[in-house]
Protein backbone atom coordinates (compact mmCIF):
# COMPACT_ATOMS: atom_id res chain seq x y z
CA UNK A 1 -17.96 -7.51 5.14
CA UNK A 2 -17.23 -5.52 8.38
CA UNK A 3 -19.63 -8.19 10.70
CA UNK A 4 -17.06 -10.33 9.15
CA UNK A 5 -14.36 -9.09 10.06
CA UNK A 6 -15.67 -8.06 13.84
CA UNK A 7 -17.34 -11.66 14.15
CA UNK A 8 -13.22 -13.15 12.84
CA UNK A 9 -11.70 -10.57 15.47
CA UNK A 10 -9.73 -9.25 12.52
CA UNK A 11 -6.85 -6.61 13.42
CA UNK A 12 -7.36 -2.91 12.98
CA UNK A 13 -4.03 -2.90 11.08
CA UNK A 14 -5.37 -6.12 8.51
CA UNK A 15 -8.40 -4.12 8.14
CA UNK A 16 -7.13 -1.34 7.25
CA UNK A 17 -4.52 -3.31 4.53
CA UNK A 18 -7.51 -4.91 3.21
CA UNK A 19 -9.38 -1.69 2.82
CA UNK A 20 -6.25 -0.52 0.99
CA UNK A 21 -6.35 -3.70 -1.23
CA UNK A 22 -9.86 -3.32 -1.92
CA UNK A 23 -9.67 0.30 -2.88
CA UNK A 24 -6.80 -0.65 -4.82
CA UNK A 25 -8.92 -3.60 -7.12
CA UNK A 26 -12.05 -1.52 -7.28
CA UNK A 27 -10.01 1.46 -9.46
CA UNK A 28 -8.79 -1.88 -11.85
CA UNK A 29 -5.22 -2.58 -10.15
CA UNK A 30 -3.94 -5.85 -9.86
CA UNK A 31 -2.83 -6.24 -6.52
CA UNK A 32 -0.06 -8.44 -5.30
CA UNK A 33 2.45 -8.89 -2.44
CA UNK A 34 4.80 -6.67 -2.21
CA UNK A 35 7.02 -8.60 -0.13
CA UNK A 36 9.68 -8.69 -2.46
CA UNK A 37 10.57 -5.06 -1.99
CA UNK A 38 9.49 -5.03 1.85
CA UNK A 39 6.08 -3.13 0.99
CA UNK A 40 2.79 -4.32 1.57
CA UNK A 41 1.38 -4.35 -2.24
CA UNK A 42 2.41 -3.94 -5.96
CA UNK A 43 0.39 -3.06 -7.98
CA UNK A 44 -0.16 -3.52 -11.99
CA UNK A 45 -2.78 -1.21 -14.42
CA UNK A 46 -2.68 -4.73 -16.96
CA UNK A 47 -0.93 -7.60 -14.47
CA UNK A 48 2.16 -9.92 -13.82
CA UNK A 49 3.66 -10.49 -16.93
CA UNK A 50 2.08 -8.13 -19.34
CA UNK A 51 4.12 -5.11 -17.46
CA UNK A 52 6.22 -4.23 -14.40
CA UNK A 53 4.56 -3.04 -11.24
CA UNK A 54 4.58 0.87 -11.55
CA UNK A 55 3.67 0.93 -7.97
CA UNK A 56 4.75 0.00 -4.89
CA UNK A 57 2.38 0.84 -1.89
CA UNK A 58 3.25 0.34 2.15
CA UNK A 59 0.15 0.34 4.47
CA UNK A 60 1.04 2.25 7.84
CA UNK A 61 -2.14 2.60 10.03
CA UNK A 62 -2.69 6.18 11.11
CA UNK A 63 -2.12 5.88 14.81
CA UNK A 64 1.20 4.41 14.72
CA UNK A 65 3.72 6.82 15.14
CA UNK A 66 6.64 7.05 11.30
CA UNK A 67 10.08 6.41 11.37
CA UNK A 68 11.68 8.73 9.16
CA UNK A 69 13.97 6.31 7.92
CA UNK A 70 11.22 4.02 6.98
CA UNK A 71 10.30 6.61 4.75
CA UNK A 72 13.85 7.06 3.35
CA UNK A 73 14.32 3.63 3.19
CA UNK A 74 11.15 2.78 1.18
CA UNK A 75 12.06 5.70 -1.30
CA UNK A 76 15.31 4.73 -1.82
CA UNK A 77 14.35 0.86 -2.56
CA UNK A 78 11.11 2.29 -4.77
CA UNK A 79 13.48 4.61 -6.59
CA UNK A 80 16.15 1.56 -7.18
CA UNK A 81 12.91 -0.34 -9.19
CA UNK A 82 11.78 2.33 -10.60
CA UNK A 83 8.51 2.48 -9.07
CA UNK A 84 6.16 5.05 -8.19
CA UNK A 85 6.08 4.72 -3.84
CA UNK A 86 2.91 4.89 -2.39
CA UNK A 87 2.03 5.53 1.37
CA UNK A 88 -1.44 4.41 2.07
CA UNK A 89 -3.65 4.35 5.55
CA UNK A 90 -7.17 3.35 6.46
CA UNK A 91 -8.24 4.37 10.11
CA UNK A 92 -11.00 2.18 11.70
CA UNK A 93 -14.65 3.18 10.35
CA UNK A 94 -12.54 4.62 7.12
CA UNK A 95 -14.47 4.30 4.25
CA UNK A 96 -11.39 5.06 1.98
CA UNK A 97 -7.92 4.91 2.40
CA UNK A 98 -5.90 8.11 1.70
CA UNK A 99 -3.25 8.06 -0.49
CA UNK A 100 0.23 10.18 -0.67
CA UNK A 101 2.17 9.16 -3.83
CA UNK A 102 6.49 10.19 -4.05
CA UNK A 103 8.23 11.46 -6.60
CA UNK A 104 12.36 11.26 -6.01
CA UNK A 105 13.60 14.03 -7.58
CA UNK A 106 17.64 14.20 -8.41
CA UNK A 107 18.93 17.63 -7.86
């Protein structure tokens, strides 16, 4: 899959979504766009329909520099759908994506 991608000229930054993606399908997620709520993927444990999304994950490749507020902002709109916000990353020649999961705590 990765002559493919070099032979397509494929981003590092779509690579590293799709490694998310895959990562995502091979631990039984149903993975869709997660447009909706400005995040790259939602994803399902059963699928569209049977449940709502518990997660909602943003890919951010590891050399671009975070906003803070994008942080805030994602919480806030995660939080709002009640849905568990997931950062994820791949770096190029990653094998697997690394996960940090938020929990927004009221005080």
């Amino acid at each position: 899959m990765e002559e493919l991608a070099r032979k397509l000229d494929v981003t590092e930054e779509a690579w590293g979504a799709y490694l998310v993606y895959r990562d995502l399908r091979s631990r039984g997620l149903v993975v869709r766009s997660g447009l909706k709520y400005g995040a790259s993927f939602v994803a399902y444990r059963k699928g569209p329909g049977l449940e709502h999304a518990p997660f909602v994950i943003h890919y951010y490749p590891p050399d671009e520099p975070f906003d803070p507020v994008e942080l805030v902002r994602a919480g806030r709109v995660s939080h709002s759908v009640r849905k568990v916000f997931v950062l994820a990353t791949a770096g190029p020649g990653a094998r697997q994506p690394i996960y940090i999961t938020f929990k927004w705590l009221r005080p």
